[in-house]
Every structure is written in structure tokens, then in C-alpha cells.
Protein backbone atom coordinates (compact mmCIF):
# COMPACT_ATOMS: atom_id res chain seq x y z
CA UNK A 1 -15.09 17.78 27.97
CA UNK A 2 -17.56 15.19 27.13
CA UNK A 3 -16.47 12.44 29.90
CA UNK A 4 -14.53 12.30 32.91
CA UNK A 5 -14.96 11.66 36.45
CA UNK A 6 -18.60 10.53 37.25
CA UNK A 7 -19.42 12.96 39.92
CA UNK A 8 -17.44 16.20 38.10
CA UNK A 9 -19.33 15.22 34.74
CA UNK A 10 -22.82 17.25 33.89
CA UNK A 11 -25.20 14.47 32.75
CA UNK A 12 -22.71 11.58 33.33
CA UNK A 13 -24.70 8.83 32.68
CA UNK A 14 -25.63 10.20 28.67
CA UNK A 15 -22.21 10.96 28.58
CA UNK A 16 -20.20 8.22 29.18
CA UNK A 17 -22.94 6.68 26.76
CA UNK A 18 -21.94 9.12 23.76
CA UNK A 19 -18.25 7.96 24.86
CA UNK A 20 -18.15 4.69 24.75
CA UNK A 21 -20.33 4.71 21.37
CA UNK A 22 -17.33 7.15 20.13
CA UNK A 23 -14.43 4.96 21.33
CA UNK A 24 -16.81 1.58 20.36
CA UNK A 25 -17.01 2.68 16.91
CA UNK A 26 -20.36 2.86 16.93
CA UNK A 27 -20.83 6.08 15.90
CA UNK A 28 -19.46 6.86 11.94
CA UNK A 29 -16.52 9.23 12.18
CA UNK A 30 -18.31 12.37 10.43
CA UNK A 31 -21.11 12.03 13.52
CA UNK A 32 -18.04 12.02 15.80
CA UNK A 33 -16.94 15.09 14.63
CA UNK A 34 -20.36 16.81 14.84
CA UNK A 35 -20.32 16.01 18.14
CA UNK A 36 -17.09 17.12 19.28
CA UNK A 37 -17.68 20.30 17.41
CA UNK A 38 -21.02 20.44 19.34
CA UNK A 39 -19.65 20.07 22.29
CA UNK A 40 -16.91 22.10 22.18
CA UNK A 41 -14.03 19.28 22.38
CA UNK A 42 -10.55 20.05 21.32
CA UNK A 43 -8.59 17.07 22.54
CA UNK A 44 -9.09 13.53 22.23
CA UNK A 45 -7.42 11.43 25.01
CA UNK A 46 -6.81 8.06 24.10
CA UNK A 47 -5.69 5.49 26.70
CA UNK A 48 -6.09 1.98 28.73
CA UNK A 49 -9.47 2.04 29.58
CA UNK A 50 -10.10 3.81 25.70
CA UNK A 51 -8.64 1.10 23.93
CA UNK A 52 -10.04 -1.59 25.95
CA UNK A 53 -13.68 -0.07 24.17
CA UNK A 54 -12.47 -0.72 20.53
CA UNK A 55 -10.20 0.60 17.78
CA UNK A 56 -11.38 4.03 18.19
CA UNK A 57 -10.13 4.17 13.80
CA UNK A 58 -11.75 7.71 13.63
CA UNK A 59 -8.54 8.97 15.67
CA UNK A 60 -6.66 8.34 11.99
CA UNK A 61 -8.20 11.94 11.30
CA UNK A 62 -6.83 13.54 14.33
CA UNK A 63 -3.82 15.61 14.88
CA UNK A 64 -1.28 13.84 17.08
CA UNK A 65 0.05 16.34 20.01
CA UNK A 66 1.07 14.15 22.56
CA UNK A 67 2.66 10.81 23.25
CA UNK A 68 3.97 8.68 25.68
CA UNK A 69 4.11 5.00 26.19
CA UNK A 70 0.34 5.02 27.08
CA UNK A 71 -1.23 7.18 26.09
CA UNK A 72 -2.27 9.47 22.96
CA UNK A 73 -3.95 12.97 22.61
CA UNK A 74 -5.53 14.20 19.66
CA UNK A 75 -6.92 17.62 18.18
CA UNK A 76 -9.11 18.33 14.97
């Protein structure tokens, strides 16, 4: 996990910088994927508060595997 609650998140404040860049798209989609691999990530949750951060168009190279009315998780 890169991000989640403030308080249960080591280095929150970096964090939830590298994740909003992500989600922003302002980080390129090959960077997002060092990253993920860097940290270990496996999912990619994608919901409100996500989408409300940008277009997130690097999910278009995820694996969908899971769907409701929304939200979206992805794997690489």
C-alpha cells in the first residue's frame, strides 16, 4: 500500500504526495509502474475521491478485477 488512512500510513505526508501525482497524471505511466513495482503494489483502487484528482488514463494498462457502481480495482 502506498496511501491510505493518514495515521495507519508510514510517511503519509510523501505518500499521499506520490498519490495524488499518480491519480493527477502527473507522473508518465512507465514511472507509475516503477513505482508500484517499487513499492510492492498489486492493486489499484480507483474511486470518488480518485477520480475527483484526474483521469488517472494510466489505469487503461491495468487488469480489471473488480467492479461495482463506484468503484474499480486494478492489477498489473
Amino acid at each position: 500500500m502506498i496511501y491510505g488512512h493518514e495515521f495507519e500510513t508510514i510517511h503519509a505526508v510523501e505518500n499521499k504526495a506520490v498519490v495524488t501525482d499518480i491519480y493527477a497524471g502527473r507522473i508518465s505511466a512507465s514511472e507509475i509502474l516503477s513505482v508500484l513495482k517499487q513499492k510492492q503494489v498489486r492493486y489499484v483502487f480507483w474511486g470518488p475521491r480518485e477520480r475527483k484528482l484526474g483521469q488517472a488514463e494510466f489505469l487503461i494498462n491495468l487488469e480489471p478485477v473488480y467492479k461495482n457502481e463506484s468503484v474499480e480495482i486494478f492489477t498489473w
